[in-house]
C-alpha atoms as a PDB file:
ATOM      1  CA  UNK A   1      62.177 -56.710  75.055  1.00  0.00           C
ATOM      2  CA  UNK A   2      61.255 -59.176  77.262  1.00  0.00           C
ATOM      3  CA  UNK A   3      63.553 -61.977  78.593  1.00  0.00           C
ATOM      4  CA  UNK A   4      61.840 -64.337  76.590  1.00  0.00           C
ATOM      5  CA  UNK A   5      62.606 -63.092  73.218  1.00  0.00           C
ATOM      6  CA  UNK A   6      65.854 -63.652  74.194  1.00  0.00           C
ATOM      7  CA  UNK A   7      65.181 -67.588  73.836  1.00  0.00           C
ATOM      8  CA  UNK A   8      66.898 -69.081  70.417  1.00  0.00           C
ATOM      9  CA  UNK A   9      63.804 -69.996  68.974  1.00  0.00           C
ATOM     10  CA  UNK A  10      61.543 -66.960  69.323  1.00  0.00           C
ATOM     11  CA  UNK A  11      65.332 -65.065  67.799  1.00  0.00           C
ATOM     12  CA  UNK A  12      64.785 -67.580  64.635  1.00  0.00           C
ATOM     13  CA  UNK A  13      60.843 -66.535  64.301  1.00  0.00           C
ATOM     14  CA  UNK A  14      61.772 -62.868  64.291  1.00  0.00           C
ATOM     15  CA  UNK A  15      64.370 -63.225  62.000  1.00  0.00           C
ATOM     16  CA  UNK A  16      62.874 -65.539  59.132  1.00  0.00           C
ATOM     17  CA  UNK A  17      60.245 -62.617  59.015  1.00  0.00           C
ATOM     18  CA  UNK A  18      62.837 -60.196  58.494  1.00  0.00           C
ATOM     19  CA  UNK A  19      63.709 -59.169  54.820  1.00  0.00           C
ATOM     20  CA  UNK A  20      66.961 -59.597  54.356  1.00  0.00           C
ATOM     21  CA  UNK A  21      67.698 -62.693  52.606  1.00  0.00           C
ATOM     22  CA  UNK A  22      68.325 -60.794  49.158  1.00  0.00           C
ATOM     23  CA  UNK A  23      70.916 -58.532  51.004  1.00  0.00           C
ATOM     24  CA  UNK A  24      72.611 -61.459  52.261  1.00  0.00           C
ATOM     25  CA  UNK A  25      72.823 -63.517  49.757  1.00  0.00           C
ATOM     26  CA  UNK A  26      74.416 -60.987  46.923  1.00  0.00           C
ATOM     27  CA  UNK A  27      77.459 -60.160  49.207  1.00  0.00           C
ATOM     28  CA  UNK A  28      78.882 -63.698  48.133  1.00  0.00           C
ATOM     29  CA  UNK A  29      77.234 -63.949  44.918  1.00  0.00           C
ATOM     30  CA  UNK A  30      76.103 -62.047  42.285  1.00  0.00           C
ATOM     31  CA  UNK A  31      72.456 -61.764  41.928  1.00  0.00           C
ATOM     32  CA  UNK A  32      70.493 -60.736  38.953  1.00  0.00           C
ATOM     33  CA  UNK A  33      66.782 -60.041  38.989  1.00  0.00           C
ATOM     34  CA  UNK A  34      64.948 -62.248  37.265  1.00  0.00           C
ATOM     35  CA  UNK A  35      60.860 -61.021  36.935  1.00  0.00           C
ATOM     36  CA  UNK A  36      60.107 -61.528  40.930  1.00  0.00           C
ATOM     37  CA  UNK A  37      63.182 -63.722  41.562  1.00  0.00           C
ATOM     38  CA  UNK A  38      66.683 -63.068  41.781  1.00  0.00           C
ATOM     39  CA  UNK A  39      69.123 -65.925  40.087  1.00  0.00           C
ATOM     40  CA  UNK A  40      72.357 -66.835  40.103  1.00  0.00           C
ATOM     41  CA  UNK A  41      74.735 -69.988  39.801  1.00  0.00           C
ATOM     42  CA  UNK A  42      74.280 -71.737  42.997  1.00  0.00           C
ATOM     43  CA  UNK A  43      77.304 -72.021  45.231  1.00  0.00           C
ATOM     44  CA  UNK A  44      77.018 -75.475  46.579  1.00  0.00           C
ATOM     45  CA  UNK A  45      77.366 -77.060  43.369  1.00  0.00           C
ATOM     46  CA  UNK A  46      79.197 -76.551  39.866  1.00  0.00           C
ATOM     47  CA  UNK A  47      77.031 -75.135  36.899  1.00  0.00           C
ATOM     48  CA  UNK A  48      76.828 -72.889  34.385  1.00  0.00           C
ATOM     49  CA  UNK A  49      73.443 -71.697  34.033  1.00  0.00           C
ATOM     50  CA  UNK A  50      71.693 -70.174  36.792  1.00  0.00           C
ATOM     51  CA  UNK A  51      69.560 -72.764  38.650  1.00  0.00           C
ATOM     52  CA  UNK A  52      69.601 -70.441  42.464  1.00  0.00           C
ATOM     53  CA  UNK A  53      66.721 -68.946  42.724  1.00  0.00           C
ATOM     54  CA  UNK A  54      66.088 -66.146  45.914  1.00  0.00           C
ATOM     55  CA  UNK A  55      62.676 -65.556  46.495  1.00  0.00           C
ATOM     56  CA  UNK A  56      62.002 -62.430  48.433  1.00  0.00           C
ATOM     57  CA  UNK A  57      58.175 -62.364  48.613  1.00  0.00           C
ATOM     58  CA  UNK A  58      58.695 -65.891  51.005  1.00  0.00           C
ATOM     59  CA  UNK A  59      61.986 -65.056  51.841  1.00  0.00           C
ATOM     60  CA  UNK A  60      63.848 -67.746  50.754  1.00  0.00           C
ATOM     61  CA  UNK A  61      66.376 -69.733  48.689  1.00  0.00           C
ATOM     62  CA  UNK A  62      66.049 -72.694  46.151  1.00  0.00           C
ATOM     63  CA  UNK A  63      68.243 -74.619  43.865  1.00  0.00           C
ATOM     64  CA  UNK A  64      66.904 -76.407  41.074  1.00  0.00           C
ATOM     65  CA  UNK A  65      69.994 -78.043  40.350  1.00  0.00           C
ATOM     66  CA  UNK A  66      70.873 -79.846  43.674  1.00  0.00           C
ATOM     67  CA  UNK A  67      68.022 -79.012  46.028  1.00  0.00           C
ATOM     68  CA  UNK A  68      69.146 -76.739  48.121  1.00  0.00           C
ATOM     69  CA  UNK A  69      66.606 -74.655  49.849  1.00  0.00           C
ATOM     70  CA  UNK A  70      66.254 -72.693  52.523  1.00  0.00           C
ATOM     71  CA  UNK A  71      65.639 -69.254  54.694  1.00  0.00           C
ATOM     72  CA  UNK A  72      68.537 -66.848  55.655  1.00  0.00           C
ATOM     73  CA  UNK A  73      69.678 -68.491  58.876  1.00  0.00           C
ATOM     74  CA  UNK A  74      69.504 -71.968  56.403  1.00  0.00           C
ATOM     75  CA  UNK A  75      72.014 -70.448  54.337  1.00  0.00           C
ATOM     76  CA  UNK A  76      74.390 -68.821  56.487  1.00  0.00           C
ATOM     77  CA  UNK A  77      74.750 -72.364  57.637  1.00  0.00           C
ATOM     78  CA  UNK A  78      75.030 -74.140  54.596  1.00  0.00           C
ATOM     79  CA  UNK A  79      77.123 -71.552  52.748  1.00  0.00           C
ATOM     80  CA  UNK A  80      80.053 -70.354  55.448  1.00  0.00           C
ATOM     81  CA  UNK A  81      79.479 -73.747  57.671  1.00  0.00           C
ATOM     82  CA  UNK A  82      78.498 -72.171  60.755  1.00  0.00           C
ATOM     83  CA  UNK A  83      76.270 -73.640  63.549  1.00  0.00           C
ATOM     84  CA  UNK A  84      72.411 -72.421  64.424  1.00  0.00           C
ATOM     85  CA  UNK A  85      73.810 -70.237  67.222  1.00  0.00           C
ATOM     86  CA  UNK A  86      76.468 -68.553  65.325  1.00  0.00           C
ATOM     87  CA  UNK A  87      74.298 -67.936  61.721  1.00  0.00           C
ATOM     88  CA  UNK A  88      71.653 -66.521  64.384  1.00  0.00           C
ATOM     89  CA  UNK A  89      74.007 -63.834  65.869  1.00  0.00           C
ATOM     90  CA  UNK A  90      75.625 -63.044  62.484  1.00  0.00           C
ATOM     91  CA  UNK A  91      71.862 -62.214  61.233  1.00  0.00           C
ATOM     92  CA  UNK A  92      71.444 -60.499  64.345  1.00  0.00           C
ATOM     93  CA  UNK A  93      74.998 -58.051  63.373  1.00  0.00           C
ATOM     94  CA  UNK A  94      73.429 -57.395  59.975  1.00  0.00           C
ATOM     95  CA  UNK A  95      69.825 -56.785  60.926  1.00  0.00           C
ATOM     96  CA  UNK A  96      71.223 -53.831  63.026  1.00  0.00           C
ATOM     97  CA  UNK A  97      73.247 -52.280  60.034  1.00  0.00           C
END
């Protein structure tokens, strides 16, 4: 690895093409497959039918309740309130699980 990839925003382009959004999101919640998707109520509002869809073929997140959307790093953020840099070396801990 070059020094380069060590910049923040070639770290960010490696790991949105990682697949591990669906791993990430069911340790908080629990996920159900759903045809291609995976649902569940979304965290970052109240509800009580499943409107959080996780995507895995574009490896992402969407609510259809309040909006939310997103990639992994997006919802590390949004979901345990951490900054860029921290959600970045979290992903980086689980990638090398």
């Amino acid at each position: 690895m070059n020094t380069e990839d060590h910049h923040p925003l070639v770290r960010i382009g490696l790991i949105k093409h990682c697949d591990i959004i669906v791993e990430m999101v069911k340790k908080p919640l629990p996920l159900k497959k759903h045809g291609v998707y995976y649902i569940a109520c979304c965290p970052f509002h109240d509800e009580k039918t499943p409107s959080f869809f996780v995507m895995p073929q574009t490896k992402t997140y969407h609510c259809f309740g309040c909006g939310a959307s997103g990639n992994a790093i997006d919802f590390l953020m949004a979901y345990e309130k951490l900054s860029l840099e921290e959600a970045i070396e979290k992903l980086k801990i689980l990638l090398v699980k």
